[in-house]
PDB file of N, CA and C in Angstrom:
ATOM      1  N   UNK A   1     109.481 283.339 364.848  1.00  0.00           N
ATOM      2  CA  UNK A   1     108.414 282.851 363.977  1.00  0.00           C
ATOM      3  C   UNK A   1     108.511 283.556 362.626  1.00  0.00           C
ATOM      4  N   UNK A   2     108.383 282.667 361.521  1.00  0.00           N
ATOM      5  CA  UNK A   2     108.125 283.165 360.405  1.00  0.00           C
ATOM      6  C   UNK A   2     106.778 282.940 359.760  1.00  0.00           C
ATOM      7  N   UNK A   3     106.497 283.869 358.659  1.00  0.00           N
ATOM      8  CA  UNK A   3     105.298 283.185 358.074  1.00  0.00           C
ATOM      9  C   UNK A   3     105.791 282.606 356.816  1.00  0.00           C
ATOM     10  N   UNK A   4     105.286 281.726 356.685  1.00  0.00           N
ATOM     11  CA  UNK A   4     105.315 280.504 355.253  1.00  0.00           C
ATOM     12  C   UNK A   4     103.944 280.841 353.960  1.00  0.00           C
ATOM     13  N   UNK A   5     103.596 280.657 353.915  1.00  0.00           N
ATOM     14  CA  UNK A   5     102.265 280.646 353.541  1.00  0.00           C
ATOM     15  C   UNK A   5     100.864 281.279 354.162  1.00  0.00           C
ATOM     16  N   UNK A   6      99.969 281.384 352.804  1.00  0.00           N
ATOM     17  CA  UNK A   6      98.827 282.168 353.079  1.00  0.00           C
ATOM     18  C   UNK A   6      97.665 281.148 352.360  1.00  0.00           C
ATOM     19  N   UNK A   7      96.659 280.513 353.275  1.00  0.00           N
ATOM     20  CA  UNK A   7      95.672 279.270 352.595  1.00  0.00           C
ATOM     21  C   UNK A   7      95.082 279.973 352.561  1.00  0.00           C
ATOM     22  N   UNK A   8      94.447 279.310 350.922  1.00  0.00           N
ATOM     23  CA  UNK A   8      92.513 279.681 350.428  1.00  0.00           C
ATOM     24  C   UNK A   8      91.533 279.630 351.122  1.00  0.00           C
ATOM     25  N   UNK A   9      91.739 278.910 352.082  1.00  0.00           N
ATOM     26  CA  UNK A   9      90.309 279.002 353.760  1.00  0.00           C
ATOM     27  C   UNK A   9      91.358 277.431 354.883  1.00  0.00           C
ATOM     28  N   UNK A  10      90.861 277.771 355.770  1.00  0.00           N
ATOM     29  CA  UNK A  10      90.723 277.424 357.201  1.00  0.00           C
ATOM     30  C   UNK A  10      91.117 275.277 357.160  1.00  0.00           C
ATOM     31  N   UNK A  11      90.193 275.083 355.922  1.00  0.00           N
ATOM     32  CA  UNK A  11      90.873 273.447 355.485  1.00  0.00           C
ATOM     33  C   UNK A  11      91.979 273.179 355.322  1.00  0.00           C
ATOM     34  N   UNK A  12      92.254 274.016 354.350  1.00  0.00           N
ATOM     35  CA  UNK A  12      93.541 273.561 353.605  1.00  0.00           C
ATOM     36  C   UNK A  12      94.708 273.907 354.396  1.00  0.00           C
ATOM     37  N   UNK A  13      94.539 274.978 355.213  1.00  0.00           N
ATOM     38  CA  UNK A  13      95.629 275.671 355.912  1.00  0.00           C
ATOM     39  C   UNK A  13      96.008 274.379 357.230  1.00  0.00           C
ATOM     40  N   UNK A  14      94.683 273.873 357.877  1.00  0.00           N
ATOM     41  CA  UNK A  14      94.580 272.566 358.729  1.00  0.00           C
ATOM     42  C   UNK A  14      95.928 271.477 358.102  1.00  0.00           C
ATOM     43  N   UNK A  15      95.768 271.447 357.347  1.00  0.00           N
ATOM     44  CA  UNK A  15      96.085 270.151 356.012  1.00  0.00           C
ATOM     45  C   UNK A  15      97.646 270.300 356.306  1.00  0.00           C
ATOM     46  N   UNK A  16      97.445 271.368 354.966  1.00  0.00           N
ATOM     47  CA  UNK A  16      99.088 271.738 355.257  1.00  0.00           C
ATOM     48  C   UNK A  16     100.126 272.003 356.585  1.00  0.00           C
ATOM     49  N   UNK A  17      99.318 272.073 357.355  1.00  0.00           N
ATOM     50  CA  UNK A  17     100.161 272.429 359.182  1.00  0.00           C
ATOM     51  C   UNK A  17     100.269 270.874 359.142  1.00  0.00           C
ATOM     52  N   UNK A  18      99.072 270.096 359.399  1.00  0.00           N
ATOM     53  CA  UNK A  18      99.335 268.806 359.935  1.00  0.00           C
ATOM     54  C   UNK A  18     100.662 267.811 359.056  1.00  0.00           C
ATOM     55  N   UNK A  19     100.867 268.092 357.715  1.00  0.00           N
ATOM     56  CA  UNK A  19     101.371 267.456 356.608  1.00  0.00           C
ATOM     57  C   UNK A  19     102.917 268.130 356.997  1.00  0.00           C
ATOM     58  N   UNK A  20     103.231 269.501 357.558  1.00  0.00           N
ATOM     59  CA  UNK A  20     104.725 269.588 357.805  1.00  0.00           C
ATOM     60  C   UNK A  20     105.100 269.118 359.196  1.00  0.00           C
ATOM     61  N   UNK A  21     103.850 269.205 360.201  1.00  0.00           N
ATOM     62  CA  UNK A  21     104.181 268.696 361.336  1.00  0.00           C
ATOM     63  C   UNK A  21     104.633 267.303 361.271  1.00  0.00           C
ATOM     64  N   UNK A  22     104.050 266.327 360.615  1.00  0.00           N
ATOM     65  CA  UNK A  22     104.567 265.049 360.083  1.00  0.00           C
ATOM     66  C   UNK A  22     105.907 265.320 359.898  1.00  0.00           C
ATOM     67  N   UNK A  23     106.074 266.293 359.096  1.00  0.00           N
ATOM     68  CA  UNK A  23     107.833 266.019 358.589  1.00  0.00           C
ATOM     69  C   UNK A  23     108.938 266.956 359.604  1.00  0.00           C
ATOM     70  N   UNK A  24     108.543 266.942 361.157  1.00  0.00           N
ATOM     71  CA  UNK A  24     109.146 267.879 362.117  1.00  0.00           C
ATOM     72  C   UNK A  24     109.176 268.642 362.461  1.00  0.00           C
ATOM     73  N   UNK A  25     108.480 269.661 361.318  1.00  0.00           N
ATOM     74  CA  UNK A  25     108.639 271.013 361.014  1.00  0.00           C
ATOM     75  C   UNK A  25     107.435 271.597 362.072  1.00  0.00           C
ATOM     76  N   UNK A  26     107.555 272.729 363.177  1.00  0.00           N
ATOM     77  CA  UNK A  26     106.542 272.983 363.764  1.00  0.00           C
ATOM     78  C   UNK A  26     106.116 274.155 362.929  1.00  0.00           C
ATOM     79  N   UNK A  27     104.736 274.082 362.989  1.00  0.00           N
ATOM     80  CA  UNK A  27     104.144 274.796 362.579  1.00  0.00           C
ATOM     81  C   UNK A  27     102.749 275.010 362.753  1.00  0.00           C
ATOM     82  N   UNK A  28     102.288 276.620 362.466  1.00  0.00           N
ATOM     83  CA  UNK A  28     100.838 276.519 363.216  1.00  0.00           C
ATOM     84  C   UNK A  28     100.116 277.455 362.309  1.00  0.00           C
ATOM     85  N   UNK A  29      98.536 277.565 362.932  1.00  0.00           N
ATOM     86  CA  UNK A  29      97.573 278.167 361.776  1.00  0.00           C
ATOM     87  C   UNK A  29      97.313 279.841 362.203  1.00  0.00           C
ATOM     88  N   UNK A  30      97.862 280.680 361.831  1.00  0.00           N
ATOM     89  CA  UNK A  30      97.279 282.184 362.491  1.00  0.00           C
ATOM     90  C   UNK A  30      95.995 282.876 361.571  1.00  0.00           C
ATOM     91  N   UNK A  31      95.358 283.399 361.993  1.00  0.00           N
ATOM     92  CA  UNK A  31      94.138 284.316 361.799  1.00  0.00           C
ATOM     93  C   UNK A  31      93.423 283.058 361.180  1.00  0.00           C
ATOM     94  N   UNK A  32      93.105 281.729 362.044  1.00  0.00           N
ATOM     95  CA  UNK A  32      92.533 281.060 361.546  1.00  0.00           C
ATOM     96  C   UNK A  32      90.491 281.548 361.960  1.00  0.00           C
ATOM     97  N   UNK A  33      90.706 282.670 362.820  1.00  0.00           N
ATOM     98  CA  UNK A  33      89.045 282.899 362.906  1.00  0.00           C
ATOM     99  C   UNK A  33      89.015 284.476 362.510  1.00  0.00           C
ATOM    100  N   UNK A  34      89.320 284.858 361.060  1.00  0.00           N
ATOM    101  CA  UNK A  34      89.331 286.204 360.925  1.00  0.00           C
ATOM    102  C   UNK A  34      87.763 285.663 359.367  1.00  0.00           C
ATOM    103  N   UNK A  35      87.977 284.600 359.881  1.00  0.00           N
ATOM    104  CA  UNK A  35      86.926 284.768 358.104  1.00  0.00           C
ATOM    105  C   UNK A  35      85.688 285.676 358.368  1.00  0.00           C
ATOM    106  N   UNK A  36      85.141 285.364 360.051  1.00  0.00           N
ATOM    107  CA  UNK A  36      84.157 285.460 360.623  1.00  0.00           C
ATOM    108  C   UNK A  36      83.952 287.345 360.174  1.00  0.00           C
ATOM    109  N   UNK A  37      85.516 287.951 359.911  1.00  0.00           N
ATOM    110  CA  UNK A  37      85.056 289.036 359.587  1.00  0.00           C
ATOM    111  C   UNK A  37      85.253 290.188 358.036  1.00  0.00           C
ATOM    112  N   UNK A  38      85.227 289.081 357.030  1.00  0.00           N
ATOM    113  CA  UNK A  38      85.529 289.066 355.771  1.00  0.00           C
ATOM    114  C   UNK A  38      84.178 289.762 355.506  1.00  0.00           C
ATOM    115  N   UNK A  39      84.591 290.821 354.780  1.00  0.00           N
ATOM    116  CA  UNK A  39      83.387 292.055 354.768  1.00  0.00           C
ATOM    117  C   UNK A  39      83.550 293.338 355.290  1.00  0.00           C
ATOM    118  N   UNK A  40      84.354 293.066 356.272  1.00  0.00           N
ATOM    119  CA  UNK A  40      84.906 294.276 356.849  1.00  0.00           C
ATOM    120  C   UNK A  40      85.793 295.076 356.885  1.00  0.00           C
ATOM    121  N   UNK A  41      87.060 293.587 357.015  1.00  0.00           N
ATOM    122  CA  UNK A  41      88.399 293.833 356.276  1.00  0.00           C
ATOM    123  C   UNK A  41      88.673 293.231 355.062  1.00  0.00           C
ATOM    124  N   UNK A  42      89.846 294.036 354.168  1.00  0.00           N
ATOM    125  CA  UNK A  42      89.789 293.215 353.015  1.00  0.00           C
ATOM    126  C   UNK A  42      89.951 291.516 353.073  1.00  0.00           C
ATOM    127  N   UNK A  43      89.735 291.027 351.736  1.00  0.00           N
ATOM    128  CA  UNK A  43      89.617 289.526 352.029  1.00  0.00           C
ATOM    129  C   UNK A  43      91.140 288.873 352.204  1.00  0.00           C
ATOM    130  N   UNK A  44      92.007 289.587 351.710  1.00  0.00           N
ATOM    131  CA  UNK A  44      92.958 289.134 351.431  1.00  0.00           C
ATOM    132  C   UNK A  44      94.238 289.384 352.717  1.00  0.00           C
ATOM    133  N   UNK A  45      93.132 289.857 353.820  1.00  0.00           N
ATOM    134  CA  UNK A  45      93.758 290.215 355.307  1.00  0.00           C
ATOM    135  C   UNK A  45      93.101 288.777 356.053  1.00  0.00           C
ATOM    136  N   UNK A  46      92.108 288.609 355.759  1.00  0.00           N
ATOM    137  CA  UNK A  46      91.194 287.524 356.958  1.00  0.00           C
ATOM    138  C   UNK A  46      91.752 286.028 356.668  1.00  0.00           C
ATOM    139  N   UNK A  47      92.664 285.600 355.308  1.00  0.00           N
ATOM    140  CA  UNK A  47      92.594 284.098 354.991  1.00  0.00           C
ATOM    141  C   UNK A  47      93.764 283.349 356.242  1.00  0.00           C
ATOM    142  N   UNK A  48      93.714 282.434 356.360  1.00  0.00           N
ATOM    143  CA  UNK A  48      94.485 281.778 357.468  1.00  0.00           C
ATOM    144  C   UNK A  48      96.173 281.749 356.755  1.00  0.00           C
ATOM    145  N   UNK A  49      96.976 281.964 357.523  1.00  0.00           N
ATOM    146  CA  UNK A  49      97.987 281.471 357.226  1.00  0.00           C
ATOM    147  C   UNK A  49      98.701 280.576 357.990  1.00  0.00           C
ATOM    148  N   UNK A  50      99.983 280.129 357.498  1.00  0.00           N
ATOM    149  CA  UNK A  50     100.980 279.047 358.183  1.00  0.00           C
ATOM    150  C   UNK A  50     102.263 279.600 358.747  1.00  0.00           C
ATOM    151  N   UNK A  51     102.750 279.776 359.493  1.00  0.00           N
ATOM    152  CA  UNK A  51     103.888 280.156 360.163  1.00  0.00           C
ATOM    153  C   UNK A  51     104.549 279.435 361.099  1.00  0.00           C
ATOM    154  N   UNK A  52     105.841 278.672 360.773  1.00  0.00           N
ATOM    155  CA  UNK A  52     106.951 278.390 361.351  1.00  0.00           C
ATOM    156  C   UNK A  52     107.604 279.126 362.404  1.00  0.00           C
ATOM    157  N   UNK A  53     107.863 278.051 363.062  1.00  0.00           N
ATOM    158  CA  UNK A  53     108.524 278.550 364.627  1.00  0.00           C
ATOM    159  C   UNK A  53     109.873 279.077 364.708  1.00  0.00           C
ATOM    160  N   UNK A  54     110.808 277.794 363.740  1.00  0.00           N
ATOM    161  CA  UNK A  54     111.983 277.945 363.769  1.00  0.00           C
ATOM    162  C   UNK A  54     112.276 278.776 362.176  1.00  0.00           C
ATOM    163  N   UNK A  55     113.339 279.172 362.750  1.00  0.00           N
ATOM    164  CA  UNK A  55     113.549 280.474 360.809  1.00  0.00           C
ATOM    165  C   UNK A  55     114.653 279.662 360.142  1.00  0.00           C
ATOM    166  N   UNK A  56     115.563 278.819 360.811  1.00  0.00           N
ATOM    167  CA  UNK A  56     116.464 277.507 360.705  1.00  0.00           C
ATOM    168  C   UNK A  56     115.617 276.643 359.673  1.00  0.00           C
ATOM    169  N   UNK A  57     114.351 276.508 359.726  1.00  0.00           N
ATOM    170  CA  UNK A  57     113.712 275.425 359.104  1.00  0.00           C
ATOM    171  C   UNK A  57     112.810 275.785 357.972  1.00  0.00           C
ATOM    172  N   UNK A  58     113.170 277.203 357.617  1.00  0.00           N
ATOM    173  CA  UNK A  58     112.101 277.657 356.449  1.00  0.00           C
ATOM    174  C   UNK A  58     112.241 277.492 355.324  1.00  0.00           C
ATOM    175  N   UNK A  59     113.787 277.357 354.818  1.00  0.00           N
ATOM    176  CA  UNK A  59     113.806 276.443 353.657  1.00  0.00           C
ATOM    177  C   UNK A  59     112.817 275.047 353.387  1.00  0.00           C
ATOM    178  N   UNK A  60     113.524 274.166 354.080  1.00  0.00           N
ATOM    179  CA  UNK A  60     113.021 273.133 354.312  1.00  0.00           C
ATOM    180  C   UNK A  60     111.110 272.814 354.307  1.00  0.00           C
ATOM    181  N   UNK A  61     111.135 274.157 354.961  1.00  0.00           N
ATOM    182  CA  UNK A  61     109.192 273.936 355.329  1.00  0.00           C
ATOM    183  C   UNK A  61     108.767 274.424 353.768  1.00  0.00           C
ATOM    184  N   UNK A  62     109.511 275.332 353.146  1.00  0.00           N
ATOM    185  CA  UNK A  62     109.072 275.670 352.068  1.00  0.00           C
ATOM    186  C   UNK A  62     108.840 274.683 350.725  1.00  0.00           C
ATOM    187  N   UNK A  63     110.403 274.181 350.907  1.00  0.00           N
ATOM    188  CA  UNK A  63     109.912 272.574 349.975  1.00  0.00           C
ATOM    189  C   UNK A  63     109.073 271.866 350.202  1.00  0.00           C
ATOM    190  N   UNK A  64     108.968 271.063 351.220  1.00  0.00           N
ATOM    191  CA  UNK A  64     107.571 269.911 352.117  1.00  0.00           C
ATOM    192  C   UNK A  64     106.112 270.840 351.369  1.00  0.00           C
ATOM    193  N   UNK A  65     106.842 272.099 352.216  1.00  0.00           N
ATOM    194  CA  UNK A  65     104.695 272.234 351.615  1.00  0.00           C
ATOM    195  C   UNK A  65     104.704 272.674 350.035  1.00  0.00           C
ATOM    196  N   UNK A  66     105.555 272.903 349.125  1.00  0.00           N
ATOM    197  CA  UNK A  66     106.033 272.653 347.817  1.00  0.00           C
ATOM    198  C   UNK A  66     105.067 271.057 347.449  1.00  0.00           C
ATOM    199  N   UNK A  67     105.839 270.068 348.240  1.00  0.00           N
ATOM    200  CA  UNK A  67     105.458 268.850 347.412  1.00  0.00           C
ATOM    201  C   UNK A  67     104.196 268.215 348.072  1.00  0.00           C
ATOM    202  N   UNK A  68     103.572 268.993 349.113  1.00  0.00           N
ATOM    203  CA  UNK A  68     101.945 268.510 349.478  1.00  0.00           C
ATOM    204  C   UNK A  68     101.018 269.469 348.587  1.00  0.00           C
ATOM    205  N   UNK A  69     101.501 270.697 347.918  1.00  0.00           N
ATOM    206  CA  UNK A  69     100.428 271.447 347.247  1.00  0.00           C
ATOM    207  C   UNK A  69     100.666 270.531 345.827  1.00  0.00           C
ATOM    208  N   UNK A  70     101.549 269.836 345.120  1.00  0.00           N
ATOM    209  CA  UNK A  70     101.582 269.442 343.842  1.00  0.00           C
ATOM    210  C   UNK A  70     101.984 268.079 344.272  1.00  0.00           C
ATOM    211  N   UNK A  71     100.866 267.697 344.728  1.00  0.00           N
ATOM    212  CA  UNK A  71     101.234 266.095 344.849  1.00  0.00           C
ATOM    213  C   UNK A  71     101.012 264.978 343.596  1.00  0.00           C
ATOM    214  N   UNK A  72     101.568 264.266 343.080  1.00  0.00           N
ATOM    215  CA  UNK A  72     100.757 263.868 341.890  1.00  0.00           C
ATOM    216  C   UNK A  72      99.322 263.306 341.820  1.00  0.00           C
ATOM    217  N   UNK A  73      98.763 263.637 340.600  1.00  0.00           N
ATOM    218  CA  UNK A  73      97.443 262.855 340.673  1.00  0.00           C
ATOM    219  C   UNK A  73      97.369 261.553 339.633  1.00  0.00           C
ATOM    220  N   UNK A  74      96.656 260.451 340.403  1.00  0.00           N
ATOM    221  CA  UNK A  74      96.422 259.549 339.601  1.00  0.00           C
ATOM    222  C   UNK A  74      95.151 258.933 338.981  1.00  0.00           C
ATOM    223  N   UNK A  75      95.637 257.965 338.367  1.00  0.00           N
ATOM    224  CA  UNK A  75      94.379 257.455 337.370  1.00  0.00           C
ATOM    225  C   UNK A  75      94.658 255.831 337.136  1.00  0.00           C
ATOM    226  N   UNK A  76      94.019 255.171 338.011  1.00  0.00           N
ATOM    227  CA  UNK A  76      93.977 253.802 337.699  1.00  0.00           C
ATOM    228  C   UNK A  76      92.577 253.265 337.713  1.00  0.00           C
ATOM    229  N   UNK A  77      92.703 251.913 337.288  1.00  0.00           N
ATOM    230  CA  UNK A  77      91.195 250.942 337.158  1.00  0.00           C
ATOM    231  C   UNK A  77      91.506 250.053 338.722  1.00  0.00           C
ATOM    232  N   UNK A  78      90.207 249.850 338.882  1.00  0.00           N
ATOM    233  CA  UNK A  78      90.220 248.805 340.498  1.00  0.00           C
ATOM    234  C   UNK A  78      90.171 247.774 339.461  1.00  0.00           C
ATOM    235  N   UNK A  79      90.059 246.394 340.239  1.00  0.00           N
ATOM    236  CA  UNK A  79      89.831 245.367 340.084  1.00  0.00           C
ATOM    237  C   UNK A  79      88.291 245.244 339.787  1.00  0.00           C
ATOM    238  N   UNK A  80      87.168 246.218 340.449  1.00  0.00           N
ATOM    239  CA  UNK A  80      86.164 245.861 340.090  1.00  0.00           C
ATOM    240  C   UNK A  80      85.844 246.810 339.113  1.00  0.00           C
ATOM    241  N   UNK A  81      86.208 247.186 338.269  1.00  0.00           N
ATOM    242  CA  UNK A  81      85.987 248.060 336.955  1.00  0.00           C
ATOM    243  C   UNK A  81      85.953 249.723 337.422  1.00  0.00           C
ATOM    244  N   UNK A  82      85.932 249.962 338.764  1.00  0.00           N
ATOM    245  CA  UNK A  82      85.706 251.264 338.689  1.00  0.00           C
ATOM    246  C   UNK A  82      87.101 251.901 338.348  1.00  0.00           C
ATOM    247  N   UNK A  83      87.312 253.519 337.597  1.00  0.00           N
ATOM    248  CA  UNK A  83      87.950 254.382 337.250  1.00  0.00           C
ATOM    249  C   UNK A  83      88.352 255.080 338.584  1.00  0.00           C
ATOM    250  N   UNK A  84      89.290 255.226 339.618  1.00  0.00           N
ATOM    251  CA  UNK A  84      89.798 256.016 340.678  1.00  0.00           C
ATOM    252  C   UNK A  84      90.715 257.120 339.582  1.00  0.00           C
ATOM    253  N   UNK A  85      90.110 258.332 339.827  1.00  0.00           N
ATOM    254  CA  UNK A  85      90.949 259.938 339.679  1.00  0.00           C
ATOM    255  C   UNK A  85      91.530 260.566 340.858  1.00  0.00           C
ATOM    256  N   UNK A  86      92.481 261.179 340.365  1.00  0.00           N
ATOM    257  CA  UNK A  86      92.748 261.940 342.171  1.00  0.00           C
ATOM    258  C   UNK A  86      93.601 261.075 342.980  1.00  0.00           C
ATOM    259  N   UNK A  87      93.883 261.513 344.115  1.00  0.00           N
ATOM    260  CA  UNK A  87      95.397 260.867 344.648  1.00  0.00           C
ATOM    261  C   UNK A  87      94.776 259.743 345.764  1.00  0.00           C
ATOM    262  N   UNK A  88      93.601 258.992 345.448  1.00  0.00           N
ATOM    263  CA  UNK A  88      92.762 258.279 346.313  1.00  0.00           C
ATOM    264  C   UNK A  88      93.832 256.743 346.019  1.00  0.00           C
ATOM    265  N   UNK A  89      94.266 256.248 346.948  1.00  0.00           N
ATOM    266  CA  UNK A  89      94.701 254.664 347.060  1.00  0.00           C
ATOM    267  C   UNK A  89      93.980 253.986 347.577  1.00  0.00           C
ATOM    268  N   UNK A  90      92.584 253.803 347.480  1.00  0.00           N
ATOM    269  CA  UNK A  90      91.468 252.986 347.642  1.00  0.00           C
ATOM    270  C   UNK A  90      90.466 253.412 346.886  1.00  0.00           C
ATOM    271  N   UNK A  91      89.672 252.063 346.210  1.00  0.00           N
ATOM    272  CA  UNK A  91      88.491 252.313 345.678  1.00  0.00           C
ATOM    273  C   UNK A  91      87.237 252.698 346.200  1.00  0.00           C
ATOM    274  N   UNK A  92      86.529 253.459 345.919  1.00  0.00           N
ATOM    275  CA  UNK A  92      85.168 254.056 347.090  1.00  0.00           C
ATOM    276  C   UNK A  92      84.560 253.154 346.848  1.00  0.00           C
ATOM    277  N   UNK A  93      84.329 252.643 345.810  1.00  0.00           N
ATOM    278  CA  UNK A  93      83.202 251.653 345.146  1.00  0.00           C
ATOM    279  C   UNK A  93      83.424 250.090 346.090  1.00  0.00           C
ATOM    280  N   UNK A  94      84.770 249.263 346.187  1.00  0.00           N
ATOM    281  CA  UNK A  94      84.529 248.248 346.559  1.00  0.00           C
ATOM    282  C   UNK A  94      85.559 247.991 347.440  1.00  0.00           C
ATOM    283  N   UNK A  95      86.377 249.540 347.947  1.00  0.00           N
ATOM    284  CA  UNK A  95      87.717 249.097 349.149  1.00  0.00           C
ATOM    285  C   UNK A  95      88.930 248.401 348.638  1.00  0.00           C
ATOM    286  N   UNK A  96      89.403 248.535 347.577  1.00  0.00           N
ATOM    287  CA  UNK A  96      90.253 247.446 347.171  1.00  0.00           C
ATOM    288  C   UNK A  96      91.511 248.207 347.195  1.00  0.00           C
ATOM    289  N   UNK A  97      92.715 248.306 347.667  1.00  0.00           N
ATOM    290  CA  UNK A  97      93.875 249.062 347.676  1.00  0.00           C
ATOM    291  C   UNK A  97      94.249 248.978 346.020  1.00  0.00           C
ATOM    292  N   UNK A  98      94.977 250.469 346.047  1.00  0.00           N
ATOM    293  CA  UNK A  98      95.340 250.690 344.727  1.00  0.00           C
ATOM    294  C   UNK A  98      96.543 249.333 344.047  1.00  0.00           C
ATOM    295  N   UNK A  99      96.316 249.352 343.509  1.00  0.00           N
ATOM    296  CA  UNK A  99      97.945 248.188 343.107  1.00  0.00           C
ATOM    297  C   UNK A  99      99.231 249.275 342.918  1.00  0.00           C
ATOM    298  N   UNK A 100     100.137 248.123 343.183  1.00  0.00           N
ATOM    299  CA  UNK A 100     101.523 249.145 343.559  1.00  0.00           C
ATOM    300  C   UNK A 100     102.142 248.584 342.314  1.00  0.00           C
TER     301      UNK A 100
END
């Protein structure tokens, strides 16, 4: 096991595991219940991290979660006038898939 990464809280760290597991890569969440003791130990001991199984695959895991932390963001108009920001491919306002 290696470690890969160190997430800002317990979400994102979720995110990113599930987003390399997609791409083969096993991977899992450690000290995902240390927040519970942030105060005690420093903070920068309790945040969750990501760690890979295989050490064969840490290149690889390192790019993937490379291109899920800087994914692009966009900016288009729906069809029904609303403004979508952010990497959303549906409109909240009226469901309409982004146009390709």
């Amino acid at each position: 096991m290696r470690r890969l990464a160190q997430a800002p809280n317990l979400a994102i760290a979720t995110l990113w595991v599930h987003a390399l597991r997609e791409d083969g890569i096993d991977a899992t969440v450690q000290r995902e219940f240390l927040g519970a003791v942030m105060g005690h130990l420093p903070p920068d001991q309790c945040l969750p991290e990501i760690w890979i199984d295989d050490d064969a695959q840490f290149a690889l895991a390192q790019r993937l979660l490379a291109a899920v932390q800087n994914r692009p963001q966009r900016t288009w108009h729906c069809v029904c006038g609303e403004k979508i920001e952010g990497g959303f491919e549906q409109c909240w306002h009226c469901g309409e898939m982004m146009p390709r």
